[in-house]
PDB file of N, CA and C in Angstrom:
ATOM      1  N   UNK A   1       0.844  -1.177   0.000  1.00  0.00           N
ATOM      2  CA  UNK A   1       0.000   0.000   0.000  1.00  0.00           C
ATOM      3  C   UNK A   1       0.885   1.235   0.000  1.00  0.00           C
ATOM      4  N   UNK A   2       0.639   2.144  -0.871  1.00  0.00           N
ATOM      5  CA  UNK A   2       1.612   3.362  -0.659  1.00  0.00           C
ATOM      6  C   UNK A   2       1.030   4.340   0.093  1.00  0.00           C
ATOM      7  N   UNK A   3       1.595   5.119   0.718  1.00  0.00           N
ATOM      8  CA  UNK A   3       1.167   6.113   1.060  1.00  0.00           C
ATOM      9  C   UNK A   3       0.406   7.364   0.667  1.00  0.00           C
ATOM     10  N   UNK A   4      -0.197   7.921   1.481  1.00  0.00           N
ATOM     11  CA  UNK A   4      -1.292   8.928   1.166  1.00  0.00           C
ATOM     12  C   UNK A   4      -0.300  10.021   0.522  1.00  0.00           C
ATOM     13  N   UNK A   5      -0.900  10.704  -0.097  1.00  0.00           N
ATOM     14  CA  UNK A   5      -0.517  11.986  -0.895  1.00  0.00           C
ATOM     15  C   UNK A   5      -1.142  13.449  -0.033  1.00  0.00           C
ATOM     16  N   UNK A   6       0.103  14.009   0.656  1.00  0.00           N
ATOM     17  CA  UNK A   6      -0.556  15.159   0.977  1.00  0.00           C
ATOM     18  C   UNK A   6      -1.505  15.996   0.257  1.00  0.00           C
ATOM     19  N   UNK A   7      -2.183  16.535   0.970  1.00  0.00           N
ATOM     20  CA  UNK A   7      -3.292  17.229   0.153  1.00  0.00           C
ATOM     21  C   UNK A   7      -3.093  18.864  -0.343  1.00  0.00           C
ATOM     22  N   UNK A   8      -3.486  19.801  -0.946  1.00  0.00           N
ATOM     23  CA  UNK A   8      -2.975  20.992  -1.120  1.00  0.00           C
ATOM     24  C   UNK A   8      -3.783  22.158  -0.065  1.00  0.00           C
ATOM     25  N   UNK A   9      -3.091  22.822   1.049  1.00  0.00           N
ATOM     26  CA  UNK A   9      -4.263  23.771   1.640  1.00  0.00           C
ATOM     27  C   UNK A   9      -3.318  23.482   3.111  1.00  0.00           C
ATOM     28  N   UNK A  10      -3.881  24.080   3.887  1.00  0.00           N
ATOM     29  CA  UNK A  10      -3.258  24.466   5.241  1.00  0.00           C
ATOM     30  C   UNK A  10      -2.674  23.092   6.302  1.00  0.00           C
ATOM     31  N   UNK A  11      -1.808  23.091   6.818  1.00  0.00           N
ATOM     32  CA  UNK A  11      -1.520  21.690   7.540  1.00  0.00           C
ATOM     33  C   UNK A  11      -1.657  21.929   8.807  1.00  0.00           C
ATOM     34  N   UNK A  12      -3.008  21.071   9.169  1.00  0.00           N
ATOM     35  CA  UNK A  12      -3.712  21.482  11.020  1.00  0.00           C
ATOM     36  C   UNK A  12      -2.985  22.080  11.734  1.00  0.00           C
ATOM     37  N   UNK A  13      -3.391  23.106  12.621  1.00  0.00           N
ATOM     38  CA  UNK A  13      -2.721  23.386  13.676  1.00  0.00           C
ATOM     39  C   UNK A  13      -1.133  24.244  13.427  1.00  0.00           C
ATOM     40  N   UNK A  14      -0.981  24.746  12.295  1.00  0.00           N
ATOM     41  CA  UNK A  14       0.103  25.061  11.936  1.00  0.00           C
ATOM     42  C   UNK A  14       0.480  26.413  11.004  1.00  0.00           C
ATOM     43  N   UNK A  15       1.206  26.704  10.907  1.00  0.00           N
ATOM     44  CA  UNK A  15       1.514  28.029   9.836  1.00  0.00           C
ATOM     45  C   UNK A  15       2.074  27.616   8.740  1.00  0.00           C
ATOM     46  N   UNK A  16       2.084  25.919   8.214  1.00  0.00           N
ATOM     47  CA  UNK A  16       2.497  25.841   7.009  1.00  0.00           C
ATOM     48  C   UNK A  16       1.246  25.386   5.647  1.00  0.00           C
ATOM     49  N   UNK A  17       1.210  25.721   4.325  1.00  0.00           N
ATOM     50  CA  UNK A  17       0.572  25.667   3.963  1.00  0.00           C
ATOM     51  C   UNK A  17       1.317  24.890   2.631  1.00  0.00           C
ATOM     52  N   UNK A  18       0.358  23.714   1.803  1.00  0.00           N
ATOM     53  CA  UNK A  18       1.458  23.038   0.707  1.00  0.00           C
ATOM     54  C   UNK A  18       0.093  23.464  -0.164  1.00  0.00           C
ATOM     55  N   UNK A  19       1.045  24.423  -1.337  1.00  0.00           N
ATOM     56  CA  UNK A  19       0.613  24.774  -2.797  1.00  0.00           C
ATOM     57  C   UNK A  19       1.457  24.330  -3.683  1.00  0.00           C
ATOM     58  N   UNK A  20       1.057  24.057  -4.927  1.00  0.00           N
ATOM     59  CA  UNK A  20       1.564  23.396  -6.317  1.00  0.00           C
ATOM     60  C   UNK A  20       2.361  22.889  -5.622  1.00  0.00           C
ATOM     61  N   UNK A  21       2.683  22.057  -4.978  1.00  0.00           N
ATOM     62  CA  UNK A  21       3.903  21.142  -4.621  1.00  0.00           C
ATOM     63  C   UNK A  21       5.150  21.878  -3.491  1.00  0.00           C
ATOM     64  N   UNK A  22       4.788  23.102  -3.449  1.00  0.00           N
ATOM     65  CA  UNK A  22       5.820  23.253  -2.248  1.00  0.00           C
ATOM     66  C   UNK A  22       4.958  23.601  -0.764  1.00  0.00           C
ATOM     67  N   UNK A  23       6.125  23.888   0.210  1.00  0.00           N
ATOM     68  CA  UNK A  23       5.645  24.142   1.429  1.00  0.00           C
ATOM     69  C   UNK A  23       6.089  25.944   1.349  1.00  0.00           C
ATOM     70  N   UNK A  24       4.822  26.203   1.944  1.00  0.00           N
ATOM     71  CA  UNK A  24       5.117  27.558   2.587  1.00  0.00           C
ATOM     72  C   UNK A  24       4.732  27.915   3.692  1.00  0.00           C
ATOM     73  N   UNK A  25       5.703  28.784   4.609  1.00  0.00           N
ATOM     74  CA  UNK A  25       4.935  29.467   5.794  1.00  0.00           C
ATOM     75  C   UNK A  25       4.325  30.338   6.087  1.00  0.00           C
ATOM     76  N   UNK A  26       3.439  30.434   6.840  1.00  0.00           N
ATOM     77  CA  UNK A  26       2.321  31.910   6.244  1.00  0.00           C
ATOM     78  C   UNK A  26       2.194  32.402   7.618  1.00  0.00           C
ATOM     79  N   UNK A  27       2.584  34.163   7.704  1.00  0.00           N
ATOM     80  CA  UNK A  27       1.980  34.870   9.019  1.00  0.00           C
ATOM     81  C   UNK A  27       1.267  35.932   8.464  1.00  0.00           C
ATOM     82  N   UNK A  28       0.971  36.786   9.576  1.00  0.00           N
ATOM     83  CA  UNK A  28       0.418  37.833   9.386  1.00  0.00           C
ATOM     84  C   UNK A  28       0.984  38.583   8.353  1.00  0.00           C
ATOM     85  N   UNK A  29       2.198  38.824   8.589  1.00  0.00           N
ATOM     86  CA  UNK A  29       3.199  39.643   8.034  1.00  0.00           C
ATOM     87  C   UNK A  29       3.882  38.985   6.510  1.00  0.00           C
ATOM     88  N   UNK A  30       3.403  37.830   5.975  1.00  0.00           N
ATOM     89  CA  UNK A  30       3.352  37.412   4.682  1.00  0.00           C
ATOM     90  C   UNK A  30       4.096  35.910   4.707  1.00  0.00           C
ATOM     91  N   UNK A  31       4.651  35.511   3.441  1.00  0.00           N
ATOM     92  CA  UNK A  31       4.998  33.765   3.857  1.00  0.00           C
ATOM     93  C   UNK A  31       6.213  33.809   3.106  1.00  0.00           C
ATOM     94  N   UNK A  32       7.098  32.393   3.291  1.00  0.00           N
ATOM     95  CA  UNK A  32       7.916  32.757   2.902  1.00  0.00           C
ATOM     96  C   UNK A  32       8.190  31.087   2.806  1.00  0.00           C
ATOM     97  N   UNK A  33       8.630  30.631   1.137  1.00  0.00           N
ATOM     98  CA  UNK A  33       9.306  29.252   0.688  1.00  0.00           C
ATOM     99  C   UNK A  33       9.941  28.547   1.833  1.00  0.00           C
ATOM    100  N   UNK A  34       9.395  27.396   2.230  1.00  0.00           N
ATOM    101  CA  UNK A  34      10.270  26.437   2.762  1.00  0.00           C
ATOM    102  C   UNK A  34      11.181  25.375   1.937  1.00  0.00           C
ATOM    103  N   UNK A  35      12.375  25.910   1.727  1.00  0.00           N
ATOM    104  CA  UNK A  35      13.420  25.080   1.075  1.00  0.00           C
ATOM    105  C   UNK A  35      14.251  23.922   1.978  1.00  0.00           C
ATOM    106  N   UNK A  36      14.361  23.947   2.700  1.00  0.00           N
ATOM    107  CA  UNK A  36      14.915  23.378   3.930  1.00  0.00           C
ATOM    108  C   UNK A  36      14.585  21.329   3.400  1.00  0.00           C
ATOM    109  N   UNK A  37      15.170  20.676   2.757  1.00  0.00           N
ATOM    110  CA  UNK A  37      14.925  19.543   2.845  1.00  0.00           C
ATOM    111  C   UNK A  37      14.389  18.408   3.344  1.00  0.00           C
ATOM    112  N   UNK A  38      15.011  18.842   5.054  1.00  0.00           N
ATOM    113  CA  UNK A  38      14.802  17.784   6.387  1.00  0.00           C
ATOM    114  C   UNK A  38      13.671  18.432   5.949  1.00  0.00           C
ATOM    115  N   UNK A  39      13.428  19.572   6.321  1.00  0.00           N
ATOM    116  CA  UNK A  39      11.853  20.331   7.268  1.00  0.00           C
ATOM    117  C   UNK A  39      10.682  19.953   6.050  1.00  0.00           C
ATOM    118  N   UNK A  40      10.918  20.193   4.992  1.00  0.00           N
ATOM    119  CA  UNK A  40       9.849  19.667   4.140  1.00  0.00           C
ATOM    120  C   UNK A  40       9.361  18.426   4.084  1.00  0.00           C
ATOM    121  N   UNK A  41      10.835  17.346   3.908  1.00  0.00           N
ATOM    122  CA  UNK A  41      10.025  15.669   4.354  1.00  0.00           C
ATOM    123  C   UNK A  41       9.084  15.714   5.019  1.00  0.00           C
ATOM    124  N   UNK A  42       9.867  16.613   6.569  1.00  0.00           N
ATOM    125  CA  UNK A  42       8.756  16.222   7.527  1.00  0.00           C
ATOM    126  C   UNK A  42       7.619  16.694   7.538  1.00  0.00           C
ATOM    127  N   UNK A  43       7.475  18.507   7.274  1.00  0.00           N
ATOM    128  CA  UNK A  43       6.399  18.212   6.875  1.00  0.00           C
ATOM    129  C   UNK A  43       5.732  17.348   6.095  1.00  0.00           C
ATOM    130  N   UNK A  44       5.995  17.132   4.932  1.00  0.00           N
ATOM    131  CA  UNK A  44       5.207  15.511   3.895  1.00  0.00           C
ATOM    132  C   UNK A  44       4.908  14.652   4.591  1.00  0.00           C
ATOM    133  N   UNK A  45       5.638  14.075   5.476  1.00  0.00           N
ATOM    134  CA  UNK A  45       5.410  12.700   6.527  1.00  0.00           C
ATOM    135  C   UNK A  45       4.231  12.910   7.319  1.00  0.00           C
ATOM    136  N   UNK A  46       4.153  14.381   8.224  1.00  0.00           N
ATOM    137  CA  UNK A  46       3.031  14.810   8.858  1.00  0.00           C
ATOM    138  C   UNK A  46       1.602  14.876   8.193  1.00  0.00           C
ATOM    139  N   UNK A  47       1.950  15.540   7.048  1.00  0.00           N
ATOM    140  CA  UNK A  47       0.905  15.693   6.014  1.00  0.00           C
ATOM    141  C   UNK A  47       0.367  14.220   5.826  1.00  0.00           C
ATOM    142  N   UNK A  48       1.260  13.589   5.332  1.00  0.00           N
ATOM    143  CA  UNK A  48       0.931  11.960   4.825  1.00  0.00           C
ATOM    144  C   UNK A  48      -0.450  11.312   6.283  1.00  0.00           C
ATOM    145  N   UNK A  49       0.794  11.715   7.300  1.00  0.00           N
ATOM    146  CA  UNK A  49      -0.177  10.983   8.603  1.00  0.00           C
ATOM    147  C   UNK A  49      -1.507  11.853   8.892  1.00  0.00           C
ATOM    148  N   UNK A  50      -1.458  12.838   8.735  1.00  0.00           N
ATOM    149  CA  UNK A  50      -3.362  13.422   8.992  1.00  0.00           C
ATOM    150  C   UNK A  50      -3.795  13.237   7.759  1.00  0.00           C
ATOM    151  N   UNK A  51      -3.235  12.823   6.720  1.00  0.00           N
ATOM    152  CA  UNK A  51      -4.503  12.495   6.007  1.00  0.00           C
ATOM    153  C   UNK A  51      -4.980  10.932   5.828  1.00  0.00           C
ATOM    154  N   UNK A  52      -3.896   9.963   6.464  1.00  0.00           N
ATOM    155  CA  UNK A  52      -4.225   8.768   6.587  1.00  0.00           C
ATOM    156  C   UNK A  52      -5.265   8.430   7.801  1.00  0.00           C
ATOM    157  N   UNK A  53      -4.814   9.207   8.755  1.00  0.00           N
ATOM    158  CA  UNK A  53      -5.738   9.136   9.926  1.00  0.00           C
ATOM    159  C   UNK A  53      -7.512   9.872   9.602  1.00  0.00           C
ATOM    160  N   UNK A  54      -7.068  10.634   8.491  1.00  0.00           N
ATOM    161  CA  UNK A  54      -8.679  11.086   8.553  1.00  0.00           C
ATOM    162  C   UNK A  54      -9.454  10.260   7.683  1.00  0.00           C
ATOM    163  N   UNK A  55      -8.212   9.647   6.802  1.00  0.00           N
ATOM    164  CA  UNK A  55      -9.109   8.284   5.995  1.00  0.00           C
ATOM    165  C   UNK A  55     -10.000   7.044   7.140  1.00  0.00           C
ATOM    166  N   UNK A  56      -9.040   6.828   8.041  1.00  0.00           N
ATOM    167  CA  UNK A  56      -9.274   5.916   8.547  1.00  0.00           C
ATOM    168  C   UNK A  56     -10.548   6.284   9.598  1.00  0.00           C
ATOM    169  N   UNK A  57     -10.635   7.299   9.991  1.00  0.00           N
ATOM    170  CA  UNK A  57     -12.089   8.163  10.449  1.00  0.00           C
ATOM    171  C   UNK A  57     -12.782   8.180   9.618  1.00  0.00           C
ATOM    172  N   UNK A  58     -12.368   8.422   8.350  1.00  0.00           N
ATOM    173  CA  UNK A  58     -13.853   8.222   7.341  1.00  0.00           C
ATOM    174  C   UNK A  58     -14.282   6.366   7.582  1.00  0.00           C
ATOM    175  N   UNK A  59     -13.431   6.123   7.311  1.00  0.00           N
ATOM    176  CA  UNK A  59     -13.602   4.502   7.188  1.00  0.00           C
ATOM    177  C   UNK A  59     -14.755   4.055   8.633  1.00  0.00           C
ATOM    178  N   UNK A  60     -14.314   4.387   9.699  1.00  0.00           N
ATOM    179  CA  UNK A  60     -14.910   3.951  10.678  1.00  0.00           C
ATOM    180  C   UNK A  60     -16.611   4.434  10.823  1.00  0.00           C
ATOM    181  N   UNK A  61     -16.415   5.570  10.356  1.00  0.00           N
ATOM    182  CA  UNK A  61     -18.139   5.850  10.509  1.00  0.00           C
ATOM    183  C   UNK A  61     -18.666   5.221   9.791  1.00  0.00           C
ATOM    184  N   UNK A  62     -17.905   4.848   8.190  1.00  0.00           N
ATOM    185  CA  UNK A  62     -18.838   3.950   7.160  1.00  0.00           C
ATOM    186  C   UNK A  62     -19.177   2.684   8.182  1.00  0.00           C
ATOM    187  N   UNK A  63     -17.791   2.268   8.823  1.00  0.00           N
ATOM    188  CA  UNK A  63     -18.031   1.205   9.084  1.00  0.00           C
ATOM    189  C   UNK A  63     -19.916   0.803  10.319  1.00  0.00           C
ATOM    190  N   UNK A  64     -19.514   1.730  10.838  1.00  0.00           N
ATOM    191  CA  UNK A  64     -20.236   2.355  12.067  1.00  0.00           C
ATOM    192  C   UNK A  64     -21.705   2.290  11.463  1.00  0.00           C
ATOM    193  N   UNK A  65     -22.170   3.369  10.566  1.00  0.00           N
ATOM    194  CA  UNK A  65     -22.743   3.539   9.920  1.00  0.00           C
ATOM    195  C   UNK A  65     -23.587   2.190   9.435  1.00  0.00           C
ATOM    196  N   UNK A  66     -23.236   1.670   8.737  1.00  0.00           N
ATOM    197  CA  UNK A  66     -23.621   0.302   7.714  1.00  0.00           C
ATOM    198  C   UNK A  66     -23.662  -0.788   9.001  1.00  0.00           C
ATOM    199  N   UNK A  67     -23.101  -0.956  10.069  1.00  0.00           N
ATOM    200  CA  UNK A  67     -23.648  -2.083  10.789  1.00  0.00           C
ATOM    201  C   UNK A  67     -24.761  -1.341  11.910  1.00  0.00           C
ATOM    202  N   UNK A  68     -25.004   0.022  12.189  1.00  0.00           N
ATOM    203  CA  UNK A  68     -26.361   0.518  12.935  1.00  0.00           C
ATOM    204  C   UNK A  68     -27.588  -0.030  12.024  1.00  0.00           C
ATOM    205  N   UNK A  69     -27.077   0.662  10.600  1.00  0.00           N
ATOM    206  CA  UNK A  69     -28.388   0.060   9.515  1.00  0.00           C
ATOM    207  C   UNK A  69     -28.504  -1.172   9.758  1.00  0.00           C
ATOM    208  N   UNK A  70     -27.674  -2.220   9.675  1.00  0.00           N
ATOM    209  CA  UNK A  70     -28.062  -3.925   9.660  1.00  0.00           C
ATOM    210  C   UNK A  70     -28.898  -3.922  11.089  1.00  0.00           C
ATOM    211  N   UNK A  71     -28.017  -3.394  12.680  1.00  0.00           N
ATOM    212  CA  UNK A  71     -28.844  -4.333  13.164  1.00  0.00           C
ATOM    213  C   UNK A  71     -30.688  -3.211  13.389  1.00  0.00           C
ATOM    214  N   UNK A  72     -30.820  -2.257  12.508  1.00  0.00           N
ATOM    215  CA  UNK A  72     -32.075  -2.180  12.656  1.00  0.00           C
ATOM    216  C   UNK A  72     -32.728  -2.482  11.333  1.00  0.00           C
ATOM    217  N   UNK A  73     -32.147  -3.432  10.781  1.00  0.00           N
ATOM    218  CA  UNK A  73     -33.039  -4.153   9.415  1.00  0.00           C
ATOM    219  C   UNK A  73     -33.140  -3.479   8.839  1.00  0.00           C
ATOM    220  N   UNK A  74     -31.929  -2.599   8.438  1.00  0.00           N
ATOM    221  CA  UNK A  74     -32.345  -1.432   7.258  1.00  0.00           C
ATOM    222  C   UNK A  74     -32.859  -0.455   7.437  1.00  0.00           C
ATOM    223  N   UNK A  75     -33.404  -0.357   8.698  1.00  0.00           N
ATOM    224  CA  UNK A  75     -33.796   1.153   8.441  1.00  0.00           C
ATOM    225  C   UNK A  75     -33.232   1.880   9.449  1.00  0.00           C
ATOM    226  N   UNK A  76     -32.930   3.376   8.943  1.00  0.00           N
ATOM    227  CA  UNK A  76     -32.250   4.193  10.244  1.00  0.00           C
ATOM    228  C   UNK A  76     -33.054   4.954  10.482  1.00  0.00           C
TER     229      UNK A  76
END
Protein backbone atom coordinates (compact mmCIF):
# COMPACT_ATOMS: atom_id res chain seq x y z
CA UNK A 1 0.00 0.00 0.00
CA UNK A 2 1.61 3.36 -0.66
CA UNK A 3 1.17 6.11 1.06
CA UNK A 4 -1.29 8.93 1.17
CA UNK A 5 -0.52 11.99 -0.89
CA UNK A 6 -0.56 15.16 0.98
CA UNK A 7 -3.29 17.23 0.15
CA UNK A 8 -2.98 20.99 -1.12
CA UNK A 9 -4.26 23.77 1.64
CA UNK A 10 -3.26 24.47 5.24
CA UNK A 11 -1.52 21.69 7.54
CA UNK A 12 -3.71 21.48 11.02
CA UNK A 13 -2.72 23.39 13.68
CA UNK A 14 0.10 25.06 11.94
CA UNK A 15 1.51 28.03 9.84
CA UNK A 16 2.50 25.84 7.01
CA UNK A 17 0.57 25.67 3.96
CA UNK A 18 1.46 23.04 0.71
CA UNK A 19 0.61 24.77 -2.80
CA UNK A 20 1.56 23.40 -6.32
CA UNK A 21 3.90 21.14 -4.62
CA UNK A 22 5.82 23.25 -2.25
CA UNK A 23 5.65 24.14 1.43
CA UNK A 24 5.12 27.56 2.59
CA UNK A 25 4.94 29.47 5.79
CA UNK A 26 2.32 31.91 6.24
CA UNK A 27 1.98 34.87 9.02
CA UNK A 28 0.42 37.83 9.39
CA UNK A 29 3.20 39.64 8.03
CA UNK A 30 3.35 37.41 4.68
CA UNK A 31 5.00 33.76 3.86
CA UNK A 32 7.92 32.76 2.90
CA UNK A 33 9.31 29.25 0.69
CA UNK A 34 10.27 26.44 2.76
CA UNK A 35 13.42 25.08 1.07
CA UNK A 36 14.92 23.38 3.93
CA UNK A 37 14.92 19.54 2.84
CA UNK A 38 14.80 17.78 6.39
CA UNK A 39 11.85 20.33 7.27
CA UNK A 40 9.85 19.67 4.14
CA UNK A 41 10.02 15.67 4.35
CA UNK A 42 8.76 16.22 7.53
CA UNK A 43 6.40 18.21 6.87
CA UNK A 44 5.21 15.51 3.89
CA UNK A 45 5.41 12.70 6.53
CA UNK A 46 3.03 14.81 8.86
CA UNK A 47 0.91 15.69 6.01
CA UNK A 48 0.93 11.96 4.82
CA UNK A 49 -0.18 10.98 8.60
CA UNK A 50 -3.36 13.42 8.99
CA UNK A 51 -4.50 12.50 6.01
CA UNK A 52 -4.22 8.77 6.59
CA UNK A 53 -5.74 9.14 9.93
CA UNK A 54 -8.68 11.09 8.55
CA UNK A 55 -9.11 8.28 6.00
CA UNK A 56 -9.27 5.92 8.55
CA UNK A 57 -12.09 8.16 10.45
CA UNK A 58 -13.85 8.22 7.34
CA UNK A 59 -13.60 4.50 7.19
CA UNK A 60 -14.91 3.95 10.68
CA UNK A 61 -18.14 5.85 10.51
CA UNK A 62 -18.84 3.95 7.16
CA UNK A 63 -18.03 1.20 9.08
CA UNK A 64 -20.24 2.36 12.07
CA UNK A 65 -22.74 3.54 9.92
CA UNK A 66 -23.62 0.30 7.71
CA UNK A 67 -23.65 -2.08 10.79
CA UNK A 68 -26.36 0.52 12.93
CA UNK A 69 -28.39 0.06 9.52
CA UNK A 70 -28.06 -3.93 9.66
CA UNK A 71 -28.84 -4.33 13.16
CA UNK A 72 -32.08 -2.18 12.66
CA UNK A 73 -33.04 -4.15 9.42
CA UNK A 74 -32.34 -1.43 7.26
CA UNK A 75 -33.80 1.15 8.44
CA UNK A 76 -32.25 4.19 10.24
Amino acid sequence: MSAPTPRPGRLVCSPAIRRDGQWRLVSGAGSILATDPTFTSMLDGFAQAMTAADQAVADLRVRQSGSSASRAGGKR
